[in-house]
N, C-alpha and C. Protein backbone atom coordinates (compact mmCIF):
# COMPACT_ATOMS: atom_id res chain seq x y z
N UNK A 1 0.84 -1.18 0.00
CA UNK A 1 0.00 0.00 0.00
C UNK A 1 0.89 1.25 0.00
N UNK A 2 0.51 2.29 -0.93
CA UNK A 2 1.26 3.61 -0.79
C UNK A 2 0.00 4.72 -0.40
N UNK A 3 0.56 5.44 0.37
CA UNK A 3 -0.84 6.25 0.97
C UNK A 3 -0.43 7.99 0.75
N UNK A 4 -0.34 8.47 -0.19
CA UNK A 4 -0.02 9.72 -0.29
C UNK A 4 -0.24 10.67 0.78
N UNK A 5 0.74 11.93 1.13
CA UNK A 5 0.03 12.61 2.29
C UNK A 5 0.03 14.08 1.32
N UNK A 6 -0.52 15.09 1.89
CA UNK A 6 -0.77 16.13 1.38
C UNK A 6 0.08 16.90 1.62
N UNK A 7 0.49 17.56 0.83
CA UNK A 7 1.62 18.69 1.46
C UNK A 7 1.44 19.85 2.21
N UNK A 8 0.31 20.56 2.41
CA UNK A 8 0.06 21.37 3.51
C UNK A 8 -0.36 20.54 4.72
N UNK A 9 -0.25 18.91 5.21
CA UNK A 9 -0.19 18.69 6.28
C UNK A 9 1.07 19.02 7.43
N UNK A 10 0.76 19.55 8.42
CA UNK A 10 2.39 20.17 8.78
C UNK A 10 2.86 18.60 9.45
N UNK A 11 4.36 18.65 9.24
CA UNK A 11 4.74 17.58 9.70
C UNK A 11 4.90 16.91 11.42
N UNK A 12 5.18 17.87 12.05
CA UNK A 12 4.74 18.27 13.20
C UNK A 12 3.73 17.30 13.74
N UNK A 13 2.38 18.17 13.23
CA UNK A 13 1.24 17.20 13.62
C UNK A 13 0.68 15.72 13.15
N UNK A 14 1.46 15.06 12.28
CA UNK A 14 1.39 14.10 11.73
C UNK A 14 2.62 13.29 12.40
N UNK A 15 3.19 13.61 12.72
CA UNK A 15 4.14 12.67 13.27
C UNK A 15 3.74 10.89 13.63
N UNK A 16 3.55 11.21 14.81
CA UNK A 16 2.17 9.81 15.36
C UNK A 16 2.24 8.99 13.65
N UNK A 17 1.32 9.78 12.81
CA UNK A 17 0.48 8.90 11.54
C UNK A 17 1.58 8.38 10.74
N UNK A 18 2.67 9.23 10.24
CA UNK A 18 3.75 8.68 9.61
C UNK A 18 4.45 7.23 10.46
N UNK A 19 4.71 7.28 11.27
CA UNK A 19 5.25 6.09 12.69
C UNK A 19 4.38 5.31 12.16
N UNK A 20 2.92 5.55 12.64
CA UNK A 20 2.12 3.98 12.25
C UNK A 20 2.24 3.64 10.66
N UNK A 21 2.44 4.53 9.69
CA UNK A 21 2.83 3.98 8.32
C UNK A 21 4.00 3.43 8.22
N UNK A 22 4.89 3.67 8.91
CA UNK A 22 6.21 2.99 8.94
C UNK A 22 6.25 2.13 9.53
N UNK A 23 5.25 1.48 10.22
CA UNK A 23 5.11 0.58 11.45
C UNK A 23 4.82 -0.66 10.57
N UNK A 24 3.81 -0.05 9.78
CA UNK A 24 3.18 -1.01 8.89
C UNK A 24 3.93 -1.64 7.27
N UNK A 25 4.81 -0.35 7.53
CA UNK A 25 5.92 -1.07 5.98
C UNK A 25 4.92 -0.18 5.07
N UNK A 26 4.49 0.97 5.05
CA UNK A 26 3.83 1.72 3.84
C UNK A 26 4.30 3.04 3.59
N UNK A 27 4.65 2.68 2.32
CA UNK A 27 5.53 4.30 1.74
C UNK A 27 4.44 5.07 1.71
N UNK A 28 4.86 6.28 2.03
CA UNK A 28 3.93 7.44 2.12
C UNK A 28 4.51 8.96 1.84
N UNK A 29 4.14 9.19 0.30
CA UNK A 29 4.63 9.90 -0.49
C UNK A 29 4.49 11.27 -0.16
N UNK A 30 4.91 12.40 -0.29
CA UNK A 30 4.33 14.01 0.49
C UNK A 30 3.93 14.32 -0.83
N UNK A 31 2.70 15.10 -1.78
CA UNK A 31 2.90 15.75 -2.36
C UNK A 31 0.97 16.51 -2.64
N UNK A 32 1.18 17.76 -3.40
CA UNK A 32 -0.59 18.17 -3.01
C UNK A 32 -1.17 17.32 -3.89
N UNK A 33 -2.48 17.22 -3.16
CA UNK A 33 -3.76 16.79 -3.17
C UNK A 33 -4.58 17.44 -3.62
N UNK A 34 -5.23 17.21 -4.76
CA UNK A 34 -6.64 18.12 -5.19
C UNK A 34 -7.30 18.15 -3.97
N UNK A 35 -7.54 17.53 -3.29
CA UNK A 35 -8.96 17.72 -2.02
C UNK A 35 -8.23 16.48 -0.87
N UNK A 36 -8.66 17.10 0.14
CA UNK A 36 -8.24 16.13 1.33
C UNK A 36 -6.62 16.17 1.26
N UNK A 37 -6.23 15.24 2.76
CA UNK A 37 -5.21 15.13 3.43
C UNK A 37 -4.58 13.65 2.72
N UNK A 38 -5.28 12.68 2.33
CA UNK A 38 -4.41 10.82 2.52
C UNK A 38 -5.55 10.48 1.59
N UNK A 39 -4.59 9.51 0.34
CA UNK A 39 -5.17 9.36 -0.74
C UNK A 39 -4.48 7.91 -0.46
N UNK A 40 -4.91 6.60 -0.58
CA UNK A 40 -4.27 5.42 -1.17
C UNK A 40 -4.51 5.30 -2.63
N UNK A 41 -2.68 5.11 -2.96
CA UNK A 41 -2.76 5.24 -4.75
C UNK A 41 -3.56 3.83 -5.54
N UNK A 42 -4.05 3.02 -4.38
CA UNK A 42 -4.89 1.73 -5.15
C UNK A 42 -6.87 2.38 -5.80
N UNK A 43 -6.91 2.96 -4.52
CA UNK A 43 -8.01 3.72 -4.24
C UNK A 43 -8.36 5.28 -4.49
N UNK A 44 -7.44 6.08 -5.98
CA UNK A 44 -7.91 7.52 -5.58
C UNK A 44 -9.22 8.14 -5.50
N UNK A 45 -10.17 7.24 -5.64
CA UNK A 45 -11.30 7.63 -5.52
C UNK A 45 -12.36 7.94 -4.18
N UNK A 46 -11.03 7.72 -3.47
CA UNK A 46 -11.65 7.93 -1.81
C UNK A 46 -10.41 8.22 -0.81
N UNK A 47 -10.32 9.69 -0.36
CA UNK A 47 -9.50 10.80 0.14
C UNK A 47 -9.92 11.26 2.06
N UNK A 48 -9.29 10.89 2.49
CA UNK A 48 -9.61 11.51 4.10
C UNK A 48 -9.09 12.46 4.28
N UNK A 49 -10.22 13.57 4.64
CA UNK A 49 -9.44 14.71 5.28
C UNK A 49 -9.48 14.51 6.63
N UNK A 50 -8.38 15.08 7.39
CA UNK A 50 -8.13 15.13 8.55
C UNK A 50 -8.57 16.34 9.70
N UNK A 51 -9.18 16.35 10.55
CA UNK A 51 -9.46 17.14 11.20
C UNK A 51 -9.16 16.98 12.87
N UNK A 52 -8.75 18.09 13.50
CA UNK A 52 -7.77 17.92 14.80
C UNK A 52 -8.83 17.84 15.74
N UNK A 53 -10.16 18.04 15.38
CA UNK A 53 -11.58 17.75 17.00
C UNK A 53 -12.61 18.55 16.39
N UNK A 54 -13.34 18.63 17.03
CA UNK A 54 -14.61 19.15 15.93
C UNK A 54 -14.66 20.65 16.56
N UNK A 55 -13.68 21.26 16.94
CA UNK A 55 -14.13 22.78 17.03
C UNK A 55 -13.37 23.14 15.92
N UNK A 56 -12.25 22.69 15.47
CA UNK A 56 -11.61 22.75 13.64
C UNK A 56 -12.53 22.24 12.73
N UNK A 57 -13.36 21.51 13.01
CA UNK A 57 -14.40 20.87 11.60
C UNK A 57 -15.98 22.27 12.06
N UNK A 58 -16.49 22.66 13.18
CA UNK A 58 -17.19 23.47 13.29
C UNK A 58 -16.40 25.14 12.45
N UNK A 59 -15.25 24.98 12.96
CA UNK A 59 -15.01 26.62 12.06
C UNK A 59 -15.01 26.36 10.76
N UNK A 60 -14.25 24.64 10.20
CA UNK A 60 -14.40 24.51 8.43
C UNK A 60 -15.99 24.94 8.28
N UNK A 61 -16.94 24.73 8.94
CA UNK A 61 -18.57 24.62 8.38
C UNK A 61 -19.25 26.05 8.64
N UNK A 62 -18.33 26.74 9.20
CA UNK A 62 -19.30 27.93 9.64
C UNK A 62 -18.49 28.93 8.54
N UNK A 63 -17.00 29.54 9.49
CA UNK A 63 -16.46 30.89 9.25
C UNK A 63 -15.71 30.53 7.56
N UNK A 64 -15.60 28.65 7.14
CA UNK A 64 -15.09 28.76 6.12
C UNK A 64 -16.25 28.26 4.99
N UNK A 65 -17.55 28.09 5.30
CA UNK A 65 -18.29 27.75 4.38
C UNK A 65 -18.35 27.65 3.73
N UNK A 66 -17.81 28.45 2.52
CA UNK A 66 -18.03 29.12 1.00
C UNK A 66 -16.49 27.74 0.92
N UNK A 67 -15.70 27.99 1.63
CA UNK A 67 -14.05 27.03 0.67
C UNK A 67 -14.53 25.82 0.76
N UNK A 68 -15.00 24.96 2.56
CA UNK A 68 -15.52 23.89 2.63
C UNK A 68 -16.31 23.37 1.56
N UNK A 69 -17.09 24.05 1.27
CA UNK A 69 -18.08 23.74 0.27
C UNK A 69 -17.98 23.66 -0.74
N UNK A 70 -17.03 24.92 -1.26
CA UNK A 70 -16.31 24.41 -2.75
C UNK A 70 -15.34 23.27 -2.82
N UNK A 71 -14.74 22.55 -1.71
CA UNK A 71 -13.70 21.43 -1.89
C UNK A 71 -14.61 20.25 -1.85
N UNK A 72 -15.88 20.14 -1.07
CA UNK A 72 -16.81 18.88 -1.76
C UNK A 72 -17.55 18.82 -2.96
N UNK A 73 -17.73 20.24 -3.90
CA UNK A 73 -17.64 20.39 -4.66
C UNK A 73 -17.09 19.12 -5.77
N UNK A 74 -15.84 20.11 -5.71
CA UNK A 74 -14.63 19.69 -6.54
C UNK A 74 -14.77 18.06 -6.24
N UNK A 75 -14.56 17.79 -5.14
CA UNK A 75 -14.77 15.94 -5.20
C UNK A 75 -15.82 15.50 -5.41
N UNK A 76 -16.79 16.16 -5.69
CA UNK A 76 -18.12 15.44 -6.01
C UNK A 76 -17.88 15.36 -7.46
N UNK A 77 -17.59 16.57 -8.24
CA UNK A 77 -17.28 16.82 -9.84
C UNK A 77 -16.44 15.92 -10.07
N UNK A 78 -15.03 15.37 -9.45
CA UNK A 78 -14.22 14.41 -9.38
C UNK A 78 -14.64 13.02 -9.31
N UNK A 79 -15.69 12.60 -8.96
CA UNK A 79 -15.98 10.86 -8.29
C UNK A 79 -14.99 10.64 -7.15
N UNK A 80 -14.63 11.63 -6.31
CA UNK A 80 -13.76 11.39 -5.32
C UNK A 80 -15.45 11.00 -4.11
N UNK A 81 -14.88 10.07 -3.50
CA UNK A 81 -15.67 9.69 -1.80
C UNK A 81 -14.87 10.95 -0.84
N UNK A 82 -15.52 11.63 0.06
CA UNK A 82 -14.45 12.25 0.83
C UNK A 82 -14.95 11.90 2.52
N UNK A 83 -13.82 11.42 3.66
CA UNK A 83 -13.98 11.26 4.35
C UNK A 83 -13.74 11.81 5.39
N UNK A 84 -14.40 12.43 5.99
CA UNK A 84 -13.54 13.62 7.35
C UNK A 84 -13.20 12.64 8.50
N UNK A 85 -11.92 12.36 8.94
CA UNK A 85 -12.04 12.18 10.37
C UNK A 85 -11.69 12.60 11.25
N UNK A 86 -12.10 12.75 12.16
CA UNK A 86 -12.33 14.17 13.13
C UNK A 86 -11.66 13.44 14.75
N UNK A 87 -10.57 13.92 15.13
CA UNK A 87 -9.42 13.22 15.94
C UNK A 87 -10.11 13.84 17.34
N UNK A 88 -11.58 13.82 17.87
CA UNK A 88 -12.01 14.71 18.75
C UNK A 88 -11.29 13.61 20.04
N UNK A 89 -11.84 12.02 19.85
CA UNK A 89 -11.84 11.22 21.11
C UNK A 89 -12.68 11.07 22.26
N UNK A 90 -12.48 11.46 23.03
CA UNK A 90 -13.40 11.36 24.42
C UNK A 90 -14.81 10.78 24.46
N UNK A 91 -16.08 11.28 24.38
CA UNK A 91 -17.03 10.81 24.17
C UNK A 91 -17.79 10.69 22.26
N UNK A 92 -17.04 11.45 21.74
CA UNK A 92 -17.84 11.35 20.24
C UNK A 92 -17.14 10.16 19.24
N UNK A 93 -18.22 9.39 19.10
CA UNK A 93 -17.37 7.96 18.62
C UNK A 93 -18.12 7.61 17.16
N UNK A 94 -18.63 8.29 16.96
CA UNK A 94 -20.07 8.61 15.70
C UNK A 94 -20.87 9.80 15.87
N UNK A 95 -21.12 10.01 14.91
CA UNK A 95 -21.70 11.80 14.15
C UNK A 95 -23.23 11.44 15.31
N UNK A 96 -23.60 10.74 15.32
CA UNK A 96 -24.58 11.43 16.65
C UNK A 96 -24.54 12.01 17.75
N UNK A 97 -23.26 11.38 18.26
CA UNK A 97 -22.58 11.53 18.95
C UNK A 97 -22.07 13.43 19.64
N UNK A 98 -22.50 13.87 18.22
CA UNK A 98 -22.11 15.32 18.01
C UNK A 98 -23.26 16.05 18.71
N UNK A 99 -24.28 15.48 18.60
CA UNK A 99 -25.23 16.44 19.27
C UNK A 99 -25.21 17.13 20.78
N UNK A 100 -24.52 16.19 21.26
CA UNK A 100 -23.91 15.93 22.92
C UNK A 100 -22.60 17.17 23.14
N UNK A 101 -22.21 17.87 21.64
CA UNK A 101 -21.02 17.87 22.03
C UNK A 101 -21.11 19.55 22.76
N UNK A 102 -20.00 19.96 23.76
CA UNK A 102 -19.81 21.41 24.40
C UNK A 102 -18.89 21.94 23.40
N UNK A 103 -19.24 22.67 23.06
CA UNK A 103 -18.66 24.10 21.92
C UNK A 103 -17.85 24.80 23.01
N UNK A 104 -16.46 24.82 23.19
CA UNK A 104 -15.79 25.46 24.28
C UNK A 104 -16.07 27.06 24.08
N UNK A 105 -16.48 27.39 22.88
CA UNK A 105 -16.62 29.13 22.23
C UNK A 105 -18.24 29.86 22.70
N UNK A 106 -18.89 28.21 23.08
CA UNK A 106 -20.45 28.99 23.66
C UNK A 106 -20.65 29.72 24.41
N UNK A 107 -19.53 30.08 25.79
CA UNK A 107 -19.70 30.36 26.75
C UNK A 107 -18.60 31.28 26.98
N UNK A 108 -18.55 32.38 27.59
CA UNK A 108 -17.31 33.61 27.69
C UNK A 108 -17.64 34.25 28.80
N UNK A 109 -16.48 34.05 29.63
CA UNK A 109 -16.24 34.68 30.75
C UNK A 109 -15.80 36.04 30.56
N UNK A 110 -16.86 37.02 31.31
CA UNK A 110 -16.58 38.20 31.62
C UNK A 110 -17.31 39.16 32.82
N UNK A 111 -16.29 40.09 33.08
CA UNK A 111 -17.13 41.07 34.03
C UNK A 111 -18.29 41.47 33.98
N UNK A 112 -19.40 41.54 34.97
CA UNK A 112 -20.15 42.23 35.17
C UNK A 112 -19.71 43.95 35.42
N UNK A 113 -20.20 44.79 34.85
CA UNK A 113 -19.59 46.19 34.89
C UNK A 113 -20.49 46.55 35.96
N UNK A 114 -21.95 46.38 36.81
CA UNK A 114 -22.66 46.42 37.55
C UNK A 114 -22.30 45.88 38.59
N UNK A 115 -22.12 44.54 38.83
CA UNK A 115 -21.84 44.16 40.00
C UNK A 115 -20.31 43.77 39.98
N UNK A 116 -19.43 43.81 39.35
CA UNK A 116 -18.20 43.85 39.50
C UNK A 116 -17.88 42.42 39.52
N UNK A 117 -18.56 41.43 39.53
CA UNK A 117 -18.37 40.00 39.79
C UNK A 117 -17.96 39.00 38.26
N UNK A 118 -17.11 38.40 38.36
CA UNK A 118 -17.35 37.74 36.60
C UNK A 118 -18.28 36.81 36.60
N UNK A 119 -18.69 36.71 35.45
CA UNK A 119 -19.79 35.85 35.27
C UNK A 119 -19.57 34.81 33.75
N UNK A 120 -20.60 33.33 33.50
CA UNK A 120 -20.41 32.91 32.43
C UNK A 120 -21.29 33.57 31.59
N UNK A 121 -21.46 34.31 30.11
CA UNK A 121 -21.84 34.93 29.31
C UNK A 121 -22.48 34.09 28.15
N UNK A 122 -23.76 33.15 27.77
CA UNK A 122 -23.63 32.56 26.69
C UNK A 122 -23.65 33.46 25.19
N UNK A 123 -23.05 32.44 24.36
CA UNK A 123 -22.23 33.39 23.21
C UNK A 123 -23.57 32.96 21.85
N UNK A 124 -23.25 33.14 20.70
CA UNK A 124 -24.19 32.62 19.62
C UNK A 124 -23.50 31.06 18.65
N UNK A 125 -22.00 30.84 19.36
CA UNK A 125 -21.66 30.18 19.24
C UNK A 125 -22.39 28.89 18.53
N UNK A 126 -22.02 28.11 17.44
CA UNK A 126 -22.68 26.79 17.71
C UNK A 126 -22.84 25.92 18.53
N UNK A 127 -24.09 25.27 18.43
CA UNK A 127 -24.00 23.99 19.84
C UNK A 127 -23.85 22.86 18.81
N UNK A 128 -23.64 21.57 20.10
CA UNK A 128 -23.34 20.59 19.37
C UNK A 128 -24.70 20.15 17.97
N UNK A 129 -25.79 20.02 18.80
CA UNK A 129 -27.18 19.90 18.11
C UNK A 129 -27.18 20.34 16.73
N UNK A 130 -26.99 21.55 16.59
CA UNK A 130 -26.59 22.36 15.46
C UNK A 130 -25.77 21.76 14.14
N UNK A 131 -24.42 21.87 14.80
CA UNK A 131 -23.34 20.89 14.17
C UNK A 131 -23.68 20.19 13.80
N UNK A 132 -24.78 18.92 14.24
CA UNK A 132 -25.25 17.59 13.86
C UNK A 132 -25.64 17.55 12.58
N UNK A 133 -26.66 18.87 12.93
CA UNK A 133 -27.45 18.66 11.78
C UNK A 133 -26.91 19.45 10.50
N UNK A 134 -26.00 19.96 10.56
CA UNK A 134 -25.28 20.86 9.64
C UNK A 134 -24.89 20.02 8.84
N UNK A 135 -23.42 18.77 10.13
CA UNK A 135 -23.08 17.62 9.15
C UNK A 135 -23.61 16.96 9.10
N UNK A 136 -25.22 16.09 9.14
CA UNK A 136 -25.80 15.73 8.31
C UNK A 136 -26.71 15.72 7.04
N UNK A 137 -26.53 17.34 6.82
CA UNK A 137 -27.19 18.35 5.69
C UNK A 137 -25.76 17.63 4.49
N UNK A 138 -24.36 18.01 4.92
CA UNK A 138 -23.53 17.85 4.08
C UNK A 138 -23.36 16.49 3.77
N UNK A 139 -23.53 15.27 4.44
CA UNK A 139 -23.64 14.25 4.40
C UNK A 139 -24.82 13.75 2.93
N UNK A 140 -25.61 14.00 3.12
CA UNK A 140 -26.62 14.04 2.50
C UNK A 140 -26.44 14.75 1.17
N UNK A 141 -25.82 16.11 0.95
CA UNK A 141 -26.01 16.17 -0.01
C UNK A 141 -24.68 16.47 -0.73
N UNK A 142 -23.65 15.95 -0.45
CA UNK A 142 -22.37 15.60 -0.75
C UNK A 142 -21.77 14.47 -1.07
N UNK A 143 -22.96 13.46 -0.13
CA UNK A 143 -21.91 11.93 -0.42
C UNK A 143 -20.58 11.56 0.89
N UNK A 144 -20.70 12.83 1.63
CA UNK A 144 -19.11 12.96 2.22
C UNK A 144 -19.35 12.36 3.36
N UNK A 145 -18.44 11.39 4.24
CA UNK A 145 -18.74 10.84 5.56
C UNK A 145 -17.93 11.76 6.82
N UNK A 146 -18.54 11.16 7.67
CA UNK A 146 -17.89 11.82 9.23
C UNK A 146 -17.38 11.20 10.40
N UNK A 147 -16.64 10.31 9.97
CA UNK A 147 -15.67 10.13 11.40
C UNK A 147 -14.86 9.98 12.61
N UNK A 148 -14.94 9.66 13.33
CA UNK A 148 -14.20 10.27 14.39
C UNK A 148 -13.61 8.94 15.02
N UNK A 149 -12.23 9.64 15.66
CA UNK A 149 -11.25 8.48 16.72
C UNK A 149 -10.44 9.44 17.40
N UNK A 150 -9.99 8.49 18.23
CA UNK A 150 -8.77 9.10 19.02
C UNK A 150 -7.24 9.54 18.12
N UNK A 151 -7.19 10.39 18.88
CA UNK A 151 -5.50 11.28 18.15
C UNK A 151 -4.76 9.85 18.27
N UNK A 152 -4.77 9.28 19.05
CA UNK A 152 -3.52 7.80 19.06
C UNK A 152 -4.16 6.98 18.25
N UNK A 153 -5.11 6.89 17.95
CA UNK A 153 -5.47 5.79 16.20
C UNK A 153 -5.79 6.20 15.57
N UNK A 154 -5.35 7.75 14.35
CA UNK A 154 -5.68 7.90 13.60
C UNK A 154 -4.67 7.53 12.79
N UNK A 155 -3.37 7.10 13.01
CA UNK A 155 -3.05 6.43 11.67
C UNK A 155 -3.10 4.92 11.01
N UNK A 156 -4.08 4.16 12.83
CA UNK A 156 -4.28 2.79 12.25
C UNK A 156 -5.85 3.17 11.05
N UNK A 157 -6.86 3.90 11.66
CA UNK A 157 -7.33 4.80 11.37
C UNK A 157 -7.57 4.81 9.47
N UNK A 158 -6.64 5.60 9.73
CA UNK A 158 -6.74 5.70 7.88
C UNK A 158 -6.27 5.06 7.05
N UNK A 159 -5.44 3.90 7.52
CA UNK A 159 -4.98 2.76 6.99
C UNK A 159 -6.51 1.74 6.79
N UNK A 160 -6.92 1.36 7.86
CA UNK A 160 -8.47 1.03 7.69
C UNK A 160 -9.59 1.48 6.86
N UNK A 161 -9.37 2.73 6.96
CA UNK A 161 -10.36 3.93 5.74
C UNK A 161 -9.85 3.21 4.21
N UNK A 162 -8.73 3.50 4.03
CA UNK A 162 -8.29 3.66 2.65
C UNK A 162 -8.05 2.23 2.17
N UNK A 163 -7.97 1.39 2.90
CA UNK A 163 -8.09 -0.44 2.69
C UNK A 163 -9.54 -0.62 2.25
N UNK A 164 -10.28 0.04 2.40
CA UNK A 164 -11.68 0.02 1.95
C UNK A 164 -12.56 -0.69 3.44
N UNK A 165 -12.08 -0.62 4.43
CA UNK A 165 -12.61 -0.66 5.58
C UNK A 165 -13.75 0.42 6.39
N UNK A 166 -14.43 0.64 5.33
CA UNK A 166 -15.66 1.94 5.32
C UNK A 166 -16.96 1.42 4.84
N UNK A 167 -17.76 1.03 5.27
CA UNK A 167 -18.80 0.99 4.64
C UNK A 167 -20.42 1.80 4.82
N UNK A 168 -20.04 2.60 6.34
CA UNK A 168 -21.13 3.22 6.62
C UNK A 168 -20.54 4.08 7.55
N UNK A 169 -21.37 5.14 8.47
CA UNK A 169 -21.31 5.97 8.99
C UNK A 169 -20.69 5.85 10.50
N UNK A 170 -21.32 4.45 10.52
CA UNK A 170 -21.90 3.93 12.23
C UNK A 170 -20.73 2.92 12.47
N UNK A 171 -19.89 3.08 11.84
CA UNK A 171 -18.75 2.11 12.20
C UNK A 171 -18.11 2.96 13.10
């Protein structure tokens, strides 16, 4: 298996994923990617993008809308599959999962200018609920999947993805 990586992945944060490709005996080439992060050259028809927890996949859907949207685009025009997986961990183990989730940006601590006391402030922030249904709007009308693991298995992770170890949402 050769699993291409993207070249604006910083190397840095990939570290971990390269190790488990080397772990496994799989060359893993650097170079850009029309869309997404990890392409297996058996499979280019199905691309994972990588995402660091879902308050990075909530700003791709909100503040970057218009790019997000044009890069499923482009893979939809392509016959590319595109797969987000979203390295949140803790409790979100599937896109339902999201509805549950705390938006650390909902809530902002600040002074009361009246009573001098700080207080929690809720923000307009997204909630998880929201999110859900956002990514299941794009789900739906993209083709594109959503899943999630821990930062320590995302490079068994996408070795699994790109083996064709995908067949639904709920895995």
């Amino acid at each position: 298996m050769v699993i291409q990586i993207d070249s604006r992945e910083k190397a840095r944060a990939i570290t971990k994923i390269v190790e488990t490709f080397d772990q496994h005996g799989i060359r893993h080439p650097v170079s850009k990617l029309m869309v997404g992060d990890y392409m297996n050259y058996d499979n280019p028809r199905l691309i994972i993008d990588r995402k660091q927890n879902l308050s990075e996949l909530c700003s791709n859907v909100c503040q970057d809308h218009e790019r997000f949207r044009r890069e499923l685009i482009r893979a939809n025009e392509n016959d590319i599959q595109m797969v987000f997986l979203v390295e949140h961990g803790k409790d979100i183990k599937r896109l339902e999962d999201v509805i549950w989730w705390e938006n650390p940006r909902r809530w902002k601590r600040r002074k009361n200018p009246e009573t001098g006391k700080w207080e929690d402030v809720e923000t307009k922030a997204m909630t998880g609920e929201t999110l859900y249904k956002v990514l299941c709007t794009q789900e739906r009308k993209y083709g594109c999947k959503f899943l999630f693991c821990d930062k320590k298995d995302t490079g068994e992770e996408i070795i699994r993805i790109l083996s064709g170890g995908v067949t639904s949402c709920d895995q």
